[in-house]
N, C-alpha and C. Protein backbone atom coordinates (compact mmCIF):
# COMPACT_ATOMS: atom_id res chain seq x y z
N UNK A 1 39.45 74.86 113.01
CA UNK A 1 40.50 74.06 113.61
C UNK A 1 39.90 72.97 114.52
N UNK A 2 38.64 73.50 114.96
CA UNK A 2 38.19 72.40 116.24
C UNK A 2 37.69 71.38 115.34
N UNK A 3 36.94 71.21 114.28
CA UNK A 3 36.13 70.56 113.74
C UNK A 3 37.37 69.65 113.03
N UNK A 4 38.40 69.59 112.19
CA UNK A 4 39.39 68.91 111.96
C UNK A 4 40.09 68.43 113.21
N UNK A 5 40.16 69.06 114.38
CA UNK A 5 40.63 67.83 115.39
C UNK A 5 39.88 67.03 115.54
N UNK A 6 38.43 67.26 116.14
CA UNK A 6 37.37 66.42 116.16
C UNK A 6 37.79 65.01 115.30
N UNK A 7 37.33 65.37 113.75
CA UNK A 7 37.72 64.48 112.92
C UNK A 7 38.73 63.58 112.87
N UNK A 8 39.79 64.44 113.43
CA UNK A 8 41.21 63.55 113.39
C UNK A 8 41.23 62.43 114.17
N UNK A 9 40.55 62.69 115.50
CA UNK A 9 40.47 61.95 116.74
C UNK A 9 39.15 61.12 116.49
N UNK A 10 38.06 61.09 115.52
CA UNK A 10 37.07 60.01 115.32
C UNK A 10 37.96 59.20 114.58
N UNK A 11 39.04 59.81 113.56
CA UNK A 11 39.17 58.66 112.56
C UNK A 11 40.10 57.94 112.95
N UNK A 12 40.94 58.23 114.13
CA UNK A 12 41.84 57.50 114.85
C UNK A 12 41.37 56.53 115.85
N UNK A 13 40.32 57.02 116.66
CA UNK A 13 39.58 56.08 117.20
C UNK A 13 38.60 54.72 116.33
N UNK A 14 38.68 55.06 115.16
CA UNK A 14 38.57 53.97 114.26
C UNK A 14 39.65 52.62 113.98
N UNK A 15 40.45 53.34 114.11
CA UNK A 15 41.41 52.74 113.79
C UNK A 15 41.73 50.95 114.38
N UNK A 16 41.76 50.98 116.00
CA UNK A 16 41.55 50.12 116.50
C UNK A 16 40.30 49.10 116.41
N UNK A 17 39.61 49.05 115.52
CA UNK A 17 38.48 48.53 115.77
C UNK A 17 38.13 47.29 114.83
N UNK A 18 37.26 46.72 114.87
CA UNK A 18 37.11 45.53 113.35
C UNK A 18 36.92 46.19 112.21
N UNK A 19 36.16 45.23 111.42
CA UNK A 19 36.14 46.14 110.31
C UNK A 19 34.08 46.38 110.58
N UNK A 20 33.20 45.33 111.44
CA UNK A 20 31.80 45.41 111.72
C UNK A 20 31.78 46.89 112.38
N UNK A 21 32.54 47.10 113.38
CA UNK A 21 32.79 47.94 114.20
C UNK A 21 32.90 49.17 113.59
N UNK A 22 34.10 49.43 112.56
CA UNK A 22 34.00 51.01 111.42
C UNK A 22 33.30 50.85 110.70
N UNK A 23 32.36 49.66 110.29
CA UNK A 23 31.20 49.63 109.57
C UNK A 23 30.13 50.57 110.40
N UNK A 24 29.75 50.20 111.04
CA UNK A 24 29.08 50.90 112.07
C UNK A 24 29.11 51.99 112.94
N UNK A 25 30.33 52.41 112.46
CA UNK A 25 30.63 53.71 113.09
C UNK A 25 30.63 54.97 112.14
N UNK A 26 31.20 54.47 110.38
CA UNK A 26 31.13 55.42 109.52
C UNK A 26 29.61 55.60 108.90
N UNK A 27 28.88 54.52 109.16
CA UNK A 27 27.32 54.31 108.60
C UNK A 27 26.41 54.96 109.62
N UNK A 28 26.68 55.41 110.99
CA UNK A 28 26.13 55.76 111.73
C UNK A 28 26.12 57.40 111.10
N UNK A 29 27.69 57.86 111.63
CA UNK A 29 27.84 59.41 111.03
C UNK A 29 27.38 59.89 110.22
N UNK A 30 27.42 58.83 108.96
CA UNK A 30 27.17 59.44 107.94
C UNK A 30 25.68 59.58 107.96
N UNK A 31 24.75 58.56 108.37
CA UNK A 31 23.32 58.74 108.47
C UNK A 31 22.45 59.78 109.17
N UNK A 32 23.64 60.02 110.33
CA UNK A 32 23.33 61.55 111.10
C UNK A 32 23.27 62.30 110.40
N UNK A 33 24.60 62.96 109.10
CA UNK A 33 24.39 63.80 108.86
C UNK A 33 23.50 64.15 107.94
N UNK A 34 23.50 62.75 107.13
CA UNK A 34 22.29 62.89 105.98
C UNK A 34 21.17 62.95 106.71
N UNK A 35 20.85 62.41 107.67
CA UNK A 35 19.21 62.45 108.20
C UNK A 35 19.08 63.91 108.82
N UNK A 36 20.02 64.44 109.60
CA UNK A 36 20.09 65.98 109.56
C UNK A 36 19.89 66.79 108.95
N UNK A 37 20.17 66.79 107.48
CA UNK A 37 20.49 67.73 106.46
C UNK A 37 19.24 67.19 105.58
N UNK A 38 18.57 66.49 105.48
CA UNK A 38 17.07 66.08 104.74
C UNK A 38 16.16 66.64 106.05
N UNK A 39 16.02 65.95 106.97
CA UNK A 39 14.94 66.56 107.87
C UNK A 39 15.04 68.29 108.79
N UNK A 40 16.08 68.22 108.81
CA UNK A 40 16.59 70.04 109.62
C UNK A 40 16.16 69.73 111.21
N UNK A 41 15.94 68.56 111.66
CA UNK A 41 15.71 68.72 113.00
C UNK A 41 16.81 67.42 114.01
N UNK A 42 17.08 67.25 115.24
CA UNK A 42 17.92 66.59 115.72
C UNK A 42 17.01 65.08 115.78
N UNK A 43 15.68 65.00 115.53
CA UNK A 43 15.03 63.01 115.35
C UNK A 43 15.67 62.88 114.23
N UNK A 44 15.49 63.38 112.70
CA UNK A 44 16.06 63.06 111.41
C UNK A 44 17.47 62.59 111.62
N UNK A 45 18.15 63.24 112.63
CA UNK A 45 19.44 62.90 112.79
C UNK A 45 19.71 61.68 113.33
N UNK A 46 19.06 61.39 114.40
CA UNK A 46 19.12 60.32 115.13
C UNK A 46 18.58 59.51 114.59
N UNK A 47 17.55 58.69 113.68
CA UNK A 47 16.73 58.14 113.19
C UNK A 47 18.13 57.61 111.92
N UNK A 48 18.55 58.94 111.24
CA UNK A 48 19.76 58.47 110.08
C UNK A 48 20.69 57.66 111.00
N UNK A 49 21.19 57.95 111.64
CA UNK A 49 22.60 57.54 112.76
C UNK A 49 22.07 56.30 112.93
N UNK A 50 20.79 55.49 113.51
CA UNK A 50 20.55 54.18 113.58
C UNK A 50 20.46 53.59 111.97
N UNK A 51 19.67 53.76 111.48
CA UNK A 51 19.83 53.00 109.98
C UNK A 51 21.41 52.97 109.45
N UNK A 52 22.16 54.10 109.80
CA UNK A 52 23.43 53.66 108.82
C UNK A 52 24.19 52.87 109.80
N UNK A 53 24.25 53.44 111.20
CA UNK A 53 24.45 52.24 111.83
C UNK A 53 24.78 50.81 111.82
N UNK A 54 23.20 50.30 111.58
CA UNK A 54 22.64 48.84 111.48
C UNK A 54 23.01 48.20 109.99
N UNK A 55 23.31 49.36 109.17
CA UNK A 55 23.68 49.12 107.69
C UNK A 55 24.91 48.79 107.45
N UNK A 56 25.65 50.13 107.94
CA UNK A 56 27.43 49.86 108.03
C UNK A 56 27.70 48.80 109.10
N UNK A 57 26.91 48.28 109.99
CA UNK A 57 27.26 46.78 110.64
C UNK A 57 27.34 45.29 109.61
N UNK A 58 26.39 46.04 108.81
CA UNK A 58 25.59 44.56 108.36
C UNK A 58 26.95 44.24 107.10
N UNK A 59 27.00 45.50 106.94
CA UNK A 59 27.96 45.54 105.61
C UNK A 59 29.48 45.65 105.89
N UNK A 60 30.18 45.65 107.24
CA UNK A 60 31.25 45.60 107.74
C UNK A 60 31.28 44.30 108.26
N UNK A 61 30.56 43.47 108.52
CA UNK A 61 30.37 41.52 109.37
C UNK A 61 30.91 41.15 108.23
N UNK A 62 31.17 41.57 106.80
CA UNK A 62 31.02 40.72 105.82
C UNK A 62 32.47 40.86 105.27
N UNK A 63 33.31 41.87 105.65
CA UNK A 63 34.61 41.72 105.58
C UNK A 63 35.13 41.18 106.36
N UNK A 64 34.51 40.54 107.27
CA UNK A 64 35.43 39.85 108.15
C UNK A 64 35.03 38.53 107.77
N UNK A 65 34.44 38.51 106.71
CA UNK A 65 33.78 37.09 106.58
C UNK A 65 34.52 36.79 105.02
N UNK A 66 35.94 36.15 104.93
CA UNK A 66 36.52 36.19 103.73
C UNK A 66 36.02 35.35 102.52
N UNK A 67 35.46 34.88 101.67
CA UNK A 67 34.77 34.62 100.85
C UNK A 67 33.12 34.66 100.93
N UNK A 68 32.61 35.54 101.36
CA UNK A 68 31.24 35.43 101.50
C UNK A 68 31.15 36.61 101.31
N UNK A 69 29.72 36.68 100.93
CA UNK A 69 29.28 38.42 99.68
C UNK A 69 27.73 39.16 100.36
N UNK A 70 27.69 39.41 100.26
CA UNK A 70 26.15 40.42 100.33
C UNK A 70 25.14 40.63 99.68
N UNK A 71 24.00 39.48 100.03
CA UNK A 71 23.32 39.33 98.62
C UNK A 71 22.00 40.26 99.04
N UNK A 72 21.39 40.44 98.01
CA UNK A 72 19.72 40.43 98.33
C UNK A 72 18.98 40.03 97.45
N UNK A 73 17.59 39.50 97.43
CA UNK A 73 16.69 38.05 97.29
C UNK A 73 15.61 39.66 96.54
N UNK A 74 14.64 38.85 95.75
CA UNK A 74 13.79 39.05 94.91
C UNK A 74 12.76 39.69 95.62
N UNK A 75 12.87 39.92 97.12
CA UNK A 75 12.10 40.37 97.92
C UNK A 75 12.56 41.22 99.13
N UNK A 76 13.89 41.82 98.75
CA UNK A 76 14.20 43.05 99.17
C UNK A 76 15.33 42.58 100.60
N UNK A 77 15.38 41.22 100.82
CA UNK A 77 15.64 40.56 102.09
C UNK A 77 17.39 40.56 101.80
N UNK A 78 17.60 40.52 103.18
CA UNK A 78 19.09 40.45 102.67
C UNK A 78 19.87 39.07 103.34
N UNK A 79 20.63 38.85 102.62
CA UNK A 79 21.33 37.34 103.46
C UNK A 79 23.14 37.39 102.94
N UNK A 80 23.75 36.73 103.70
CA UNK A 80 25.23 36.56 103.39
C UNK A 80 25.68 34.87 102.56
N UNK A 81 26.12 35.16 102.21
CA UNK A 81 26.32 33.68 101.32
C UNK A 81 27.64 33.42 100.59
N UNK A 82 28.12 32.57 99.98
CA UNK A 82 29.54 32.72 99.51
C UNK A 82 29.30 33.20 98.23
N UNK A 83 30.93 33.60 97.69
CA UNK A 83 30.96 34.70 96.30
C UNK A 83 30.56 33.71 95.74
């Protein structure tokens, strides 16, 4: 029961936010838990939580950005540009 309130009350506190903002908030979690659940220790966790982070930011700026897409270049680089 605690763990579904928890939840209820992250995904509501989402709610208010941009869309960079739940980019960065669902890319964080989710990187916790994956970096948790690959490494078994609380750095793996924290280490995931920044990468999805910085990821679900990068990839949430871009819905707020209405015709412009998410590219990446022949060299792994990433840039925003129009569709």
């Amino acid at each position: 029961m605690k763990k579904i309130l928890a939840i209820t009350c992250m995904t509501a506190s989402l709610a208010a936010c941009t869309a960079t903002e739940r980019g960065a908030g669902i890319g964080a979690a989710t990187g916790a838990v994956v970096g948790g659940a690959v490494s078994g220790d609380v750095r793996g966790a924290a280490v995931g939580a920044a990468v999805g982070g910085v990821g679900g930011a990068l990839i949430g700026s871009v819905q707020d950005q209405p015709g412009r897409c998410y590219y990446r270049d022949r060299y792994g680089n990433r840039y925003i540009d129009e569709c």
